[in-house]
N, C-alpha and C. Protein backbone atom coordinates (compact mmCIF):
# COMPACT_ATOMS: atom_id res chain seq x y z
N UNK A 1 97.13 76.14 117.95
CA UNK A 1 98.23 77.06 118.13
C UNK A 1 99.55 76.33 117.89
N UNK A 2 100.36 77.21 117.70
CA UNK A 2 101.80 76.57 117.19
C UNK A 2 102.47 76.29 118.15
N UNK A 3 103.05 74.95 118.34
CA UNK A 3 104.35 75.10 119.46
C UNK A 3 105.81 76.05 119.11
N UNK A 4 106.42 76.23 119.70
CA UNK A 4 107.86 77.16 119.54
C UNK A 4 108.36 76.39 118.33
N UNK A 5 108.75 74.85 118.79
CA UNK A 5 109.27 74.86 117.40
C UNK A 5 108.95 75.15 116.40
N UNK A 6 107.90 75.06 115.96
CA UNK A 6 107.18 75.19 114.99
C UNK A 6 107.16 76.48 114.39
N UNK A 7 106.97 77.47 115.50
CA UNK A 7 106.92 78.93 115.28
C UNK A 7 108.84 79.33 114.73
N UNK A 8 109.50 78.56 115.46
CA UNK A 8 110.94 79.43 115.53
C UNK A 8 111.26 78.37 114.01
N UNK A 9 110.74 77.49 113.09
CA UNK A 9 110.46 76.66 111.66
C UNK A 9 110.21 78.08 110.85
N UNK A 10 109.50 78.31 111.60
CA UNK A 10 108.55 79.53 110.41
C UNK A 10 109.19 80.89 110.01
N UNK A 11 109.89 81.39 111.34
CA UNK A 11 110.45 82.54 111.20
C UNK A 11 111.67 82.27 110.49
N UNK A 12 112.44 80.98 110.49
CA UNK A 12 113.76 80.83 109.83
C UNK A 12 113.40 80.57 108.29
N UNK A 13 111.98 79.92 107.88
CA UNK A 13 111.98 79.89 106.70
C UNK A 13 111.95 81.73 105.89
N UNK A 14 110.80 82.09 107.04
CA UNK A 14 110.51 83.81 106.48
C UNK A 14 112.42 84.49 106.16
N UNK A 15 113.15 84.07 107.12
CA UNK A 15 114.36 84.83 107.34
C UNK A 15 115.33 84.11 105.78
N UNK A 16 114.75 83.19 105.89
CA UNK A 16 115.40 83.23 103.81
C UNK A 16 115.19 83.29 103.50
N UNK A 17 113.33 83.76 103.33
CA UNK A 17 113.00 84.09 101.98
C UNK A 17 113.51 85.36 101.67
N UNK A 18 113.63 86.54 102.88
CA UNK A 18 114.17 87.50 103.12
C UNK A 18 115.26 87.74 102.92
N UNK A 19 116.22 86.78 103.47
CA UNK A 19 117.90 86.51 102.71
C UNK A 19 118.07 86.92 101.24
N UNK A 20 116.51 86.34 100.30
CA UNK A 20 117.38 85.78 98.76
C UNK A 20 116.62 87.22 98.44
N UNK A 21 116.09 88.09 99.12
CA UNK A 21 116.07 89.53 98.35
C UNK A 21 116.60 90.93 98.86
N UNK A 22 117.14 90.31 100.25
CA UNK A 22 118.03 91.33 101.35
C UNK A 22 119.42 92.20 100.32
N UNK A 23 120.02 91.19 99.74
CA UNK A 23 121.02 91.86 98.89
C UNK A 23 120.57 93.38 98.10
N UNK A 24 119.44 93.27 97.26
CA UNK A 24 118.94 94.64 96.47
C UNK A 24 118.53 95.60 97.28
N UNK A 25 117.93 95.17 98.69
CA UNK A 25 117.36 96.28 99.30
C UNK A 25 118.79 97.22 99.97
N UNK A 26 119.88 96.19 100.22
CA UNK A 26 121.54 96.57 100.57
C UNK A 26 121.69 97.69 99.68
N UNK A 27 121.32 97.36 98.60
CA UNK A 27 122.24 98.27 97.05
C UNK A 27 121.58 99.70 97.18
N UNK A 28 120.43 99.49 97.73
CA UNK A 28 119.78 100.67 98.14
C UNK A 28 119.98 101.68 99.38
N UNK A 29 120.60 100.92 100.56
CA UNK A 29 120.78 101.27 101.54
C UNK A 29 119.75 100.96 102.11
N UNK A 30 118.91 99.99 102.11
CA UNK A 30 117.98 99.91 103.05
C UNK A 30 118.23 98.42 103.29
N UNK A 31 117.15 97.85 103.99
CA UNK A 31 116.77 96.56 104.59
C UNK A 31 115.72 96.10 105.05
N UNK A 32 115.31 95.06 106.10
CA UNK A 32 114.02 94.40 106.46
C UNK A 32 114.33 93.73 107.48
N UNK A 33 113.28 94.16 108.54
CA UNK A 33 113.53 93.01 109.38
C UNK A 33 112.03 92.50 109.83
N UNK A 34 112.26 91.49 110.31
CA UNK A 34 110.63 90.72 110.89
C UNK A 34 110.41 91.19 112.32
N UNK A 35 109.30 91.72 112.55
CA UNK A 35 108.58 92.27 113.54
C UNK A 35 107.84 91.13 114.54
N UNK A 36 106.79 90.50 113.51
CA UNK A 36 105.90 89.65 114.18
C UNK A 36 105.53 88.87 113.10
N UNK A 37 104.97 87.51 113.42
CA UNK A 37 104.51 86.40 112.70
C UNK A 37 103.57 86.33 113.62
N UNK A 38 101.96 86.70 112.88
CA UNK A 38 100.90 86.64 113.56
C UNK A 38 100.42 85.29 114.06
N UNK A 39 99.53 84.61 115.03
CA UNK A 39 98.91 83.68 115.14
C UNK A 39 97.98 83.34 113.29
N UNK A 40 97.58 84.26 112.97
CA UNK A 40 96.47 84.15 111.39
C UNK A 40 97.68 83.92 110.57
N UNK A 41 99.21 83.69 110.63
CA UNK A 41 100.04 83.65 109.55
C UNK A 41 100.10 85.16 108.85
N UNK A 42 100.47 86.43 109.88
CA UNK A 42 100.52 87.38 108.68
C UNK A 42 101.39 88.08 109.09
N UNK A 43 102.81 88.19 108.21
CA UNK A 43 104.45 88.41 108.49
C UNK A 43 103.91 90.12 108.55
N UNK A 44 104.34 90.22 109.97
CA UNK A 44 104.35 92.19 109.65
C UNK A 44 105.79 93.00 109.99
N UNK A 45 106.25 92.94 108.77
CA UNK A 45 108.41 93.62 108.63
C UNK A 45 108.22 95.07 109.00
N UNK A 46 109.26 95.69 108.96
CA UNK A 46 109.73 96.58 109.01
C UNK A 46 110.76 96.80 107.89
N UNK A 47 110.56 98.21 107.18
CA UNK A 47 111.99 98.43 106.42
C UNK A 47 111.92 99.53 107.34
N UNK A 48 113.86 99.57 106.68
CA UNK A 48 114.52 100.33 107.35
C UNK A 48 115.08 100.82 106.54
N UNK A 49 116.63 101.79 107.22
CA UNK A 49 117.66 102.33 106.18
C UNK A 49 117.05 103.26 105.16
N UNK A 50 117.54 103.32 103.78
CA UNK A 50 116.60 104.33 103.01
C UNK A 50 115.27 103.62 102.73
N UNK A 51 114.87 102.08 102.68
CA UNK A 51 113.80 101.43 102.58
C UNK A 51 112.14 101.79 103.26
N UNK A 52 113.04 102.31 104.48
CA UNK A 52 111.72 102.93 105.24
C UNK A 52 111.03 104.42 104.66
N UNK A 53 111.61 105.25 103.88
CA UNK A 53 111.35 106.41 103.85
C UNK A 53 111.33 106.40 102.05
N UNK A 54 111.66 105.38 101.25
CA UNK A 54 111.73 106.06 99.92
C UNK A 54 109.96 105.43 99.24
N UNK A 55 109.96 106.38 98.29
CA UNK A 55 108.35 106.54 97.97
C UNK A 55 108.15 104.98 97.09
N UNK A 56 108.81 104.03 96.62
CA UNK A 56 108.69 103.51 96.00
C UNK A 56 108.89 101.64 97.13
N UNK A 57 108.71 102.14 98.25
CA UNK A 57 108.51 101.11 98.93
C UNK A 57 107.28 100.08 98.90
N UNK A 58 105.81 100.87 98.70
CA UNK A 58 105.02 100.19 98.48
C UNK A 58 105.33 99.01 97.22
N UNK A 59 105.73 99.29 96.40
CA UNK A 59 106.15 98.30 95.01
C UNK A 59 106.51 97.51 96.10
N UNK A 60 107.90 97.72 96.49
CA UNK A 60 109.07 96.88 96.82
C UNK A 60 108.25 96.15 97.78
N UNK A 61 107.61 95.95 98.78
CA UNK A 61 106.51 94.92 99.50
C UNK A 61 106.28 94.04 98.72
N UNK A 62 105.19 94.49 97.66
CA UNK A 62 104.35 93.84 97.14
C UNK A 62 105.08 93.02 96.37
N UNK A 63 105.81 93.89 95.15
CA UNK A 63 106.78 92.89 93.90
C UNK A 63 107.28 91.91 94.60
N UNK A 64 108.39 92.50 95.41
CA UNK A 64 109.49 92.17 95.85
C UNK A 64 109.46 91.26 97.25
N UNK A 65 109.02 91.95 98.28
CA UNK A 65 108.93 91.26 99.62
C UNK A 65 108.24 90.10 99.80
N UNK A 66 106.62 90.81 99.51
CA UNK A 66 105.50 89.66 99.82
C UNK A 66 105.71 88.50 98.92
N UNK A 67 106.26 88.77 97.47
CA UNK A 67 106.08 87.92 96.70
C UNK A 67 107.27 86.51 96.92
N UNK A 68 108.51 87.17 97.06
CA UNK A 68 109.79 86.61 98.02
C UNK A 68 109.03 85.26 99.14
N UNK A 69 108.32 85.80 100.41
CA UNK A 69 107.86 85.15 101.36
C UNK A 69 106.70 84.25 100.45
N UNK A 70 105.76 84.31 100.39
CA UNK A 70 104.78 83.85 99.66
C UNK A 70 105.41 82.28 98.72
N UNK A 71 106.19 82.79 97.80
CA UNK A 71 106.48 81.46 97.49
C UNK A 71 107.54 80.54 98.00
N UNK A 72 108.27 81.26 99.14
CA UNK A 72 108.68 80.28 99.44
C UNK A 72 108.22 79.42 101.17
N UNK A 73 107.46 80.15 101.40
CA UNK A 73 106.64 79.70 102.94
C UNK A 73 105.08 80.00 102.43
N UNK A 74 104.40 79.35 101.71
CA UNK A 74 103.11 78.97 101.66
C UNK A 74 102.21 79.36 102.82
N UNK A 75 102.67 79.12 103.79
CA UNK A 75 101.74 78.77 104.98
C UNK A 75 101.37 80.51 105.41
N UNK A 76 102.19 81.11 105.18
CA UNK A 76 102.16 82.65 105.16
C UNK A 76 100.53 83.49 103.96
N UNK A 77 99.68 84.02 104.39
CA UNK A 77 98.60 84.35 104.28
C UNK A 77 98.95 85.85 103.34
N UNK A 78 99.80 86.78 104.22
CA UNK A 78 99.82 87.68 103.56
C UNK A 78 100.93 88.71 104.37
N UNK A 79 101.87 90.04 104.09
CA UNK A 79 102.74 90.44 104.26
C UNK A 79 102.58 91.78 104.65
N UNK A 80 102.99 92.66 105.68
CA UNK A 80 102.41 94.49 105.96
C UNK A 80 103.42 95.16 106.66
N UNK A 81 103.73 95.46 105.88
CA UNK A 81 104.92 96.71 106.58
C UNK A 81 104.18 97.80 107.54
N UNK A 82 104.94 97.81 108.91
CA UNK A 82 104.70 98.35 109.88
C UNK A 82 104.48 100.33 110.16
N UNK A 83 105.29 100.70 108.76
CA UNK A 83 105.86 102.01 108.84
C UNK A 83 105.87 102.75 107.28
């Protein structure tokens, strides 16, 4: 199991990978925020704003989000929007 630091390492890396694609989801009116960082490594966000409700969110996870986290925190398994 992770100690805090370690855990509060992880969430600040997730929170820039999130940073360097937060701007486009802005242009949209929407956003992201982190919910939970599982014990198995599996980031589960939340969008919000128009992000939560527009039909083309599933892309935006996958292209956009998961792919964002993924390369830049490795240690991250896989990515699931809550809503």
């Amino acid at each position: 199991m992770e100690t805090t630091i370690e855990q509060g390492s992880l969430l600040h890396k997730v929170e820039l990978a999130l940073d360097s694609i937060r701007p486009y989801m802005e242009t949209d009116g929407g956003n992201i925020k982190i919910v939970e960082i599982t014990p198995d490594m599996v980031v589960k966000v939340e969008l919000t704003g128009n992000c939560g409700t527009c039909p083309m969110s599933t892309m935006t996870m996958k292209a956009g989000v998961e792919q964002a986290i993924l390369k830049m925190v490795p240690e991250i398994v896989s990515v699931v929007a809550i809503n």
